[in-house]
C-alpha atoms as a PDB file:
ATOM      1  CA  UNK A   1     -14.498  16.368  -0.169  1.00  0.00           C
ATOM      2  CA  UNK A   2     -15.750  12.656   0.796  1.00  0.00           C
ATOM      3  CA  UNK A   3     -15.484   9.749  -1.454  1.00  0.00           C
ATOM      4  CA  UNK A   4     -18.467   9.766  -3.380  1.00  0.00           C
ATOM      5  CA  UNK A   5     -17.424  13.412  -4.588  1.00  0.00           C
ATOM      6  CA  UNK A   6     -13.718  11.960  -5.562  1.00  0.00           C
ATOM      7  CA  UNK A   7     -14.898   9.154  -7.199  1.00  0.00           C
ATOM      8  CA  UNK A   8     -13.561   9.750 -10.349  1.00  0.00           C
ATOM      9  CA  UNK A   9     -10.764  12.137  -8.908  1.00  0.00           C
ATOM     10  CA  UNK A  10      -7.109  10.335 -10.131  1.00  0.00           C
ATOM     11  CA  UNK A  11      -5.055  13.382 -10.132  1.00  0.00           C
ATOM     12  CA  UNK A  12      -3.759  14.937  -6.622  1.00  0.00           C
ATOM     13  CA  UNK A  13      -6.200  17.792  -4.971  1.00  0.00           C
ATOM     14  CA  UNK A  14      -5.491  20.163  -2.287  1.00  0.00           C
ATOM     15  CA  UNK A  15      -8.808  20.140  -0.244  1.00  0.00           C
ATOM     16  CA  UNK A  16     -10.390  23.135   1.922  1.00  0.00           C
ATOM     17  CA  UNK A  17      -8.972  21.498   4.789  1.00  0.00           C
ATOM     18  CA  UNK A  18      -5.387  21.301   4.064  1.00  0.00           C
ATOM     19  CA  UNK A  19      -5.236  17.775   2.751  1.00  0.00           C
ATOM     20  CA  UNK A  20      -3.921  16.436  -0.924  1.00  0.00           C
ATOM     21  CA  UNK A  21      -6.022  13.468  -1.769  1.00  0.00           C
ATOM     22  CA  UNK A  22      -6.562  11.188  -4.731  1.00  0.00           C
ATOM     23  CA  UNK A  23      -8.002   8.028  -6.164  1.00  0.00           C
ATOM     24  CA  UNK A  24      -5.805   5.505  -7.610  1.00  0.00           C
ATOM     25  CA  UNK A  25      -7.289   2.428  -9.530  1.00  0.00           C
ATOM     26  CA  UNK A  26      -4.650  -0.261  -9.715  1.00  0.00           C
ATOM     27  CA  UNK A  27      -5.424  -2.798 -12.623  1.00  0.00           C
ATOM     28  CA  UNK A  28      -4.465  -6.266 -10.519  1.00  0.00           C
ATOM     29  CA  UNK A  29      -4.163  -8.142 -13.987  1.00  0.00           C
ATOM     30  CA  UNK A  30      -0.966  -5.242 -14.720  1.00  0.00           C
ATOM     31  CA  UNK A  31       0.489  -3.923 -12.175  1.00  0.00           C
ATOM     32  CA  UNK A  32       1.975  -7.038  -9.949  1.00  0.00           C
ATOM     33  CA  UNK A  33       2.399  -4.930  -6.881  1.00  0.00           C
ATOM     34  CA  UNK A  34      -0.027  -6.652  -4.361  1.00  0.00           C
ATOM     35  CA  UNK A  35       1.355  -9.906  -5.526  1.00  0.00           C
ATOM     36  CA  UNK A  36       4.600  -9.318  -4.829  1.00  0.00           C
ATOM     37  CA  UNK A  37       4.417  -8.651  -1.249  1.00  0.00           C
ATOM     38  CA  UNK A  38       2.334 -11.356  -0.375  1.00  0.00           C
ATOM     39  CA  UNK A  39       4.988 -13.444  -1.768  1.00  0.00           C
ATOM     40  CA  UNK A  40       7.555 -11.517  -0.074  1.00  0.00           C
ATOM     41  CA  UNK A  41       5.597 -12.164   3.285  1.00  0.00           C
ATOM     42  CA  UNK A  42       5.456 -15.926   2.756  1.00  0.00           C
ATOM     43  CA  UNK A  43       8.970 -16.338   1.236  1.00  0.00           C
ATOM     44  CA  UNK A  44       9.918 -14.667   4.709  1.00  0.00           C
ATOM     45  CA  UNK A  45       7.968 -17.563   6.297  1.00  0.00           C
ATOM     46  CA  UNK A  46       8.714 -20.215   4.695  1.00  0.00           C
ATOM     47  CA  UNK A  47      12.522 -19.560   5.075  1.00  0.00           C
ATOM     48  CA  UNK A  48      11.887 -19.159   8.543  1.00  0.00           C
ATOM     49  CA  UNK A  49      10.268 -22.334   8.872  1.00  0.00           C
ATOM     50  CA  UNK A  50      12.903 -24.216   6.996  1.00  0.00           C
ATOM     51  CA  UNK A  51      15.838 -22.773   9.038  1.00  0.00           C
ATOM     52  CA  UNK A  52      14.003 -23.952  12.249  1.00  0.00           C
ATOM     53  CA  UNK A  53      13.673 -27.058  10.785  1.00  0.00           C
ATOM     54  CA  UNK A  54      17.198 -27.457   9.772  1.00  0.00           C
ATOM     55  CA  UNK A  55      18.654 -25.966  12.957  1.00  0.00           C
ATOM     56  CA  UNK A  56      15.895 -28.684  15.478  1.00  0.00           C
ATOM     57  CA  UNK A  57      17.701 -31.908  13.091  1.00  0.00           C
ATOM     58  CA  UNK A  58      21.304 -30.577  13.955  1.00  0.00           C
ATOM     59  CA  UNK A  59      20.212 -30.303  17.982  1.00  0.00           C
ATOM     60  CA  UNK A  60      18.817 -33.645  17.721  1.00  0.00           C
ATOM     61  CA  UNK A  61      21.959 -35.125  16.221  1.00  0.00           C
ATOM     62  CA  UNK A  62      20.896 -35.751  12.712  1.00  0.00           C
ATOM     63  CA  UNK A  63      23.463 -33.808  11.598  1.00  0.00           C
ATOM     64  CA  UNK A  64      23.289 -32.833   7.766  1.00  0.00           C
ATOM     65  CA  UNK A  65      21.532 -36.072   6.734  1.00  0.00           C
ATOM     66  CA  UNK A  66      18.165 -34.733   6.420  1.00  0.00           C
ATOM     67  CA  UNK A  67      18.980 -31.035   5.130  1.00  0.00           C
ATOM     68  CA  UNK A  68      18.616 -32.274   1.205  1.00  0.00           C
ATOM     69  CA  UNK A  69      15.129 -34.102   2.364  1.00  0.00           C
ATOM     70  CA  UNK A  70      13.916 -31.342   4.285  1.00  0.00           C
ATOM     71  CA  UNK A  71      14.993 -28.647   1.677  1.00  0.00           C
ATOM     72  CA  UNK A  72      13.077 -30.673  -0.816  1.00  0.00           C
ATOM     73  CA  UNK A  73       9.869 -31.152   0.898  1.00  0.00           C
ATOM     74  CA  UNK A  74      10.323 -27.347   1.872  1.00  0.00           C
ATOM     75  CA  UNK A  75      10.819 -26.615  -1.980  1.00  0.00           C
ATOM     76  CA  UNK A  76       7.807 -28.894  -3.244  1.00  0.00           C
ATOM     77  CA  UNK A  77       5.486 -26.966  -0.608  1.00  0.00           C
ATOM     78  CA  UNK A  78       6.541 -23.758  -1.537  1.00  0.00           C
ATOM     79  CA  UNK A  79       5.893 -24.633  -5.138  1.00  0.00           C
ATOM     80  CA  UNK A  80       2.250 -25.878  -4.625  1.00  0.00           C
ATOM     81  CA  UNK A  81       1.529 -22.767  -2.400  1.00  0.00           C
ATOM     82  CA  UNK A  82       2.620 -20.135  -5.043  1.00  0.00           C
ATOM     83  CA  UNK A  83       0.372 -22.149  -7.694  1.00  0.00           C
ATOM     84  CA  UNK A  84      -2.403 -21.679  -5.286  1.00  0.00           C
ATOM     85  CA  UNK A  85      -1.311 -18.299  -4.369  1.00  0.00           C
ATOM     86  CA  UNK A  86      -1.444 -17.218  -7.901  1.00  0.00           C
ATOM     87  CA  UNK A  87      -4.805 -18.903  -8.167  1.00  0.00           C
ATOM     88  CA  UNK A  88      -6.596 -17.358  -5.012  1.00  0.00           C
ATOM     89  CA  UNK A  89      -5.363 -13.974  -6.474  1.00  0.00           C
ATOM     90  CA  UNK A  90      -6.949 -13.925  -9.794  1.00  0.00           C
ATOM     91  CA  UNK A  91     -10.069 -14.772  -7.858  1.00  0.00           C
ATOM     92  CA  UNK A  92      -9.632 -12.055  -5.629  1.00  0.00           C
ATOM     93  CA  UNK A  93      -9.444  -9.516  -8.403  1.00  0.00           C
ATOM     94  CA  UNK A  94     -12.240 -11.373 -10.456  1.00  0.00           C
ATOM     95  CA  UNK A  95     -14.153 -10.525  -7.263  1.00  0.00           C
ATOM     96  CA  UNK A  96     -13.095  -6.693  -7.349  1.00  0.00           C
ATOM     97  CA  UNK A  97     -13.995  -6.360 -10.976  1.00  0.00           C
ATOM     98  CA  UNK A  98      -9.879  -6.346 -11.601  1.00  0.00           C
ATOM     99  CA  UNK A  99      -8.896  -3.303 -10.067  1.00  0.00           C
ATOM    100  CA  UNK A 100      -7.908  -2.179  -5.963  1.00  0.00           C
ATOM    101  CA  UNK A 101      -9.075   1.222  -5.757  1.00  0.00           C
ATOM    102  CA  UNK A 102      -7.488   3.509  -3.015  1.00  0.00           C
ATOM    103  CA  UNK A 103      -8.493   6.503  -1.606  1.00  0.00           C
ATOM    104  CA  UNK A 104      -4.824   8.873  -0.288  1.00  0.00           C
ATOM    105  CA  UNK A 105      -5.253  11.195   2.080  1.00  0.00           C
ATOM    106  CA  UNK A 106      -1.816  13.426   2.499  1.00  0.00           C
ATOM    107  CA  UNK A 107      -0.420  16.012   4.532  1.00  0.00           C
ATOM    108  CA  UNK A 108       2.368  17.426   6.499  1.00  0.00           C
ATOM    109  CA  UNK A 109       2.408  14.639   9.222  1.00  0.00           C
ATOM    110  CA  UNK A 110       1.396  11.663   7.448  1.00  0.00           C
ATOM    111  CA  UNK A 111       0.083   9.564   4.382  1.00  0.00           C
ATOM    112  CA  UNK A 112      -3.141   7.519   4.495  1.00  0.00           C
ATOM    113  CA  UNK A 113      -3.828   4.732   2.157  1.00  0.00           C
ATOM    114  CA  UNK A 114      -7.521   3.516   2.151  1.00  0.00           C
ATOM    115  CA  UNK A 115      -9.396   1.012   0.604  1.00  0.00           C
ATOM    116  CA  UNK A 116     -12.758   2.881   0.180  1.00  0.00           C
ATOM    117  CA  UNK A 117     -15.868   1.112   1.168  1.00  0.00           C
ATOM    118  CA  UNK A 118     -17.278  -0.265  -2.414  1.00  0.00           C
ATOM    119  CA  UNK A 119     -14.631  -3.030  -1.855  1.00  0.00           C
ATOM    120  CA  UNK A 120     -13.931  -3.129   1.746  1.00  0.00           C
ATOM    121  CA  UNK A 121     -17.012  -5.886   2.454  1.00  0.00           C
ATOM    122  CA  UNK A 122     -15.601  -7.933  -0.436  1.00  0.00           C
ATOM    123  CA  UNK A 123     -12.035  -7.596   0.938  1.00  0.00           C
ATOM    124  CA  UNK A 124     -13.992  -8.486   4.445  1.00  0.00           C
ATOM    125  CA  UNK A 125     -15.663 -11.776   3.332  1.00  0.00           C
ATOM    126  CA  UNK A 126     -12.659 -13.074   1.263  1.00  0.00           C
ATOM    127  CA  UNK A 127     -10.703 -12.600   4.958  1.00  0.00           C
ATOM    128  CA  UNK A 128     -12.790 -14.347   7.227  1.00  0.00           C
ATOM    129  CA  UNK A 129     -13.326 -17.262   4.878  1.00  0.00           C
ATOM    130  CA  UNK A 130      -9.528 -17.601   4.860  1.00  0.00           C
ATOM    131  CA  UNK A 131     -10.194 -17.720   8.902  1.00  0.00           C
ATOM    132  CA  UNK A 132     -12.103 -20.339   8.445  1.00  0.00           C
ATOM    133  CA  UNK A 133     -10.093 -22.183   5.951  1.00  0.00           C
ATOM    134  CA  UNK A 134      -6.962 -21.789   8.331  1.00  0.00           C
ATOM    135  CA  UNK A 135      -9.041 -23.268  11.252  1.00  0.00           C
ATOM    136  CA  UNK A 136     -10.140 -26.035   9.799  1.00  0.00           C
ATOM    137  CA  UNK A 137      -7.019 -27.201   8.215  1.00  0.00           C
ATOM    138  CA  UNK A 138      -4.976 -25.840  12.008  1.00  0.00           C
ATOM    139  CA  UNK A 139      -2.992 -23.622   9.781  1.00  0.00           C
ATOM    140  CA  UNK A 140      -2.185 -20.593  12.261  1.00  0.00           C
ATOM    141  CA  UNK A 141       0.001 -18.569   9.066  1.00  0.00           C
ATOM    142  CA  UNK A 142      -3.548 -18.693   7.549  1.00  0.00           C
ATOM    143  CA  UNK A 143      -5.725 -17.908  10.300  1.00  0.00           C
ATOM    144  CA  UNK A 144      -3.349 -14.793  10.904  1.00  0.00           C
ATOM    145  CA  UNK A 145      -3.464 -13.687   6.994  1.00  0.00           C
ATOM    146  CA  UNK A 146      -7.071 -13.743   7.053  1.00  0.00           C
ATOM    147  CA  UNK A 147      -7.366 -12.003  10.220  1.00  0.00           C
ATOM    148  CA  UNK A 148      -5.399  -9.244   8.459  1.00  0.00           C
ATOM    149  CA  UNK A 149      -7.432  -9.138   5.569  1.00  0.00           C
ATOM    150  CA  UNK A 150     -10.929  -9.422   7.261  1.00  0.00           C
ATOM    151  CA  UNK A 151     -10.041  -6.792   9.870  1.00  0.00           C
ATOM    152  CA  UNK A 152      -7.384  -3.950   8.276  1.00  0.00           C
ATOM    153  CA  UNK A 153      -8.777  -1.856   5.134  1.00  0.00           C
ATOM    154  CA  UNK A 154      -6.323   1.057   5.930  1.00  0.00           C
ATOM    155  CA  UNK A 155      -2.874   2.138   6.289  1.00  0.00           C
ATOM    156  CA  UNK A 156      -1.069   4.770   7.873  1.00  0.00           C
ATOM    157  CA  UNK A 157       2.523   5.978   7.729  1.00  0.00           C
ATOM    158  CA  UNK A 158       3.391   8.939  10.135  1.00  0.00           C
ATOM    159  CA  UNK A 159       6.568  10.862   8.435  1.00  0.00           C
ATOM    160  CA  UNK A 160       8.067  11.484  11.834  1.00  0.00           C
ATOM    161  CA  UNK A 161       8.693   7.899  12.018  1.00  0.00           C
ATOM    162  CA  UNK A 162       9.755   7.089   8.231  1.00  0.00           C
ATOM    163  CA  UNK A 163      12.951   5.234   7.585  1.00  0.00           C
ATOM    164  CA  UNK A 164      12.579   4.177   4.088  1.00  0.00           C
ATOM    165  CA  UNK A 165      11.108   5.964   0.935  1.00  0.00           C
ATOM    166  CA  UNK A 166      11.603   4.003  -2.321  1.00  0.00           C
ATOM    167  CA  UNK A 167      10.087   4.575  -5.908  1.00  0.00           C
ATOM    168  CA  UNK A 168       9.189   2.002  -8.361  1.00  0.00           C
ATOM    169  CA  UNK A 169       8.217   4.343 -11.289  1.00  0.00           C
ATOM    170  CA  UNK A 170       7.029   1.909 -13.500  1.00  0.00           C
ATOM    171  CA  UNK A 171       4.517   0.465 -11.034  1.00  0.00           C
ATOM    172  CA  UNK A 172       3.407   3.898 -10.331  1.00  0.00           C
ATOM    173  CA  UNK A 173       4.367   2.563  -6.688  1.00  0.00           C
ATOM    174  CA  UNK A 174       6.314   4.477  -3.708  1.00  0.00           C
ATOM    175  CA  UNK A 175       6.968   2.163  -0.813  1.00  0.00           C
ATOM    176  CA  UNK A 176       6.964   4.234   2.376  1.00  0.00           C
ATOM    177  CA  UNK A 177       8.289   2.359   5.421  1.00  0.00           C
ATOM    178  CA  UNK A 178       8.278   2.261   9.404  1.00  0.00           C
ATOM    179  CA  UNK A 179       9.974  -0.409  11.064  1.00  0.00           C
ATOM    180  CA  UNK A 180       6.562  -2.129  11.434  1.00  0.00           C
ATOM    181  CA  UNK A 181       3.923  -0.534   9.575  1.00  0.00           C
ATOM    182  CA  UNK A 182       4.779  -1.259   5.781  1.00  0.00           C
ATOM    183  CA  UNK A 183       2.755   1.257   3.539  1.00  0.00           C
ATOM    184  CA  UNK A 184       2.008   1.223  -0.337  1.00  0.00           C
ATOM    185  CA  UNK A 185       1.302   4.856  -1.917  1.00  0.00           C
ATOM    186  CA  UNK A 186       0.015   4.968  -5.582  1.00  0.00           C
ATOM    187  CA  UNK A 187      -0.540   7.771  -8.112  1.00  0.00           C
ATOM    188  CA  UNK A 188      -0.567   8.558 -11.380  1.00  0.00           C
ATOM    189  CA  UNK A 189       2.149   9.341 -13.679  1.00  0.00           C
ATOM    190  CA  UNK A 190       1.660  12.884 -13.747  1.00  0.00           C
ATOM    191  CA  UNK A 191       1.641  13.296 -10.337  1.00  0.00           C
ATOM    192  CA  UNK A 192       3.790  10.786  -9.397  1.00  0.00           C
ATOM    193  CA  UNK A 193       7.175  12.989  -9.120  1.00  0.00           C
ATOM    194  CA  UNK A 194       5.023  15.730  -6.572  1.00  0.00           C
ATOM    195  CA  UNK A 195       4.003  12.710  -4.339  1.00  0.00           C
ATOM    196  CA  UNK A 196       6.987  11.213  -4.281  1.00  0.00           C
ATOM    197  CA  UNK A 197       9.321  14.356  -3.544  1.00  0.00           C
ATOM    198  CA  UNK A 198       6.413  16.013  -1.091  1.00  0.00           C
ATOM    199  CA  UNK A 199       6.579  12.661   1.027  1.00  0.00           C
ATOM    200  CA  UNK A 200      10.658  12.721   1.081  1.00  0.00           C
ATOM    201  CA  UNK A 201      10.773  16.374   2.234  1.00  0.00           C
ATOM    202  CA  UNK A 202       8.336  15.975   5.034  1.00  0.00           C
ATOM    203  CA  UNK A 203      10.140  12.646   6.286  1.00  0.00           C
ATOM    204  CA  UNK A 204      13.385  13.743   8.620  1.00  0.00           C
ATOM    205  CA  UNK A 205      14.701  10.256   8.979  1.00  0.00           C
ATOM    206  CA  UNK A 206      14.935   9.897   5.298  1.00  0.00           C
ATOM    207  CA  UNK A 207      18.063  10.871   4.241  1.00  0.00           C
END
């Protein structure tokens, strides 16, 4: 079964070769998913940055005199980024016609999430013109996010190496998580409770 033939495949399939697989068509206007961990990733960041920040003024014996002026500047620049987070977003999904469509691919060892190949050049232009962006402006956070973009259109979690399974039911969302690889597994609400449990059972470091 290849992708043209699942096209409009949304429920869960076993294939001849052993495989479940399914489309899922997230509505980006909705479901808030995507969103969320790109502002996870960048509250990480920016938290980062500001504890640096706060940690270099108390080595250079500035004490605690500049932690209100460089929490504020840190608050007013995380404020103007989210607006323009937000706004890149809706012109992301503008540009995919409002929905990120996934092709799963499932079975005992492993769960593949893949972006199939009607969006992956869009997905490939937005990232390298966030390359660019970042170069131009010497913003390395943004080179690297663009790189990511431009360059990774897939996602793989082995269940040998699982730690963390969690469901978010109304998002139709199961987060399945390796210490470094971070994956994102949709389906519908029909099938959600058979992906869900399958991936659990076949996952021994889930407990």
């Amino acid at each position: 079964m290849n992708e043209q033939d699942e096209a409009h495949t949304s429920r869960v399939q076993l294939c001849q070769d052993g495989k479940y697989r399914w489309i899922y068509e997230l509505n980006m206007y909705k479901n808030p998913s995507i969103i969320f961990v790109v502002f996870k990733i960048f509250g990480y960041i920016f938290l980062i940055a500001w504890a640096i920040m706060i940690i270099a003024d108390l080595f250079r014996g500035e004490g605690w005199d500049m932690f209100w002026d460089n929490t504020k500047m840190m608050l007013i620049f995380c404020a103007v980024f989210s607006v323009l987070t937000i706004l890149a977003y809706l012109l992301v999904a503008a540009s995919y016609g409002g929905k990120y469509i996934v092709l799963f691919e499932m079975d005992e060892k492993g769960v593949l999430h893949r972006q199939i190949k009607s969006q992956v050049k869009k997905a490939q232009v937005m990232g390298w013109l966030t390359v660019l962006a970042g170069v131009r402006a010497g913003n390395l956070t943004t080179v690297g996010v663009g790189l990511n973009s431009a360059t990774k259109t897939s996602s793989y979690s082995s269940f040998d190496h699982v730690r963390n399974v969690k469901a978010y039911r109304s998002r139709n969302l199961i987060k399945v998580n390796e210490l470094l690889e971070k994956n994102q597994v949709y389906a519908t609400d029909e099938d959600f409770d058979f992906v869900y449990d399958y991936i659990r059972s076949h996952c021994p470091n889930v407990k």
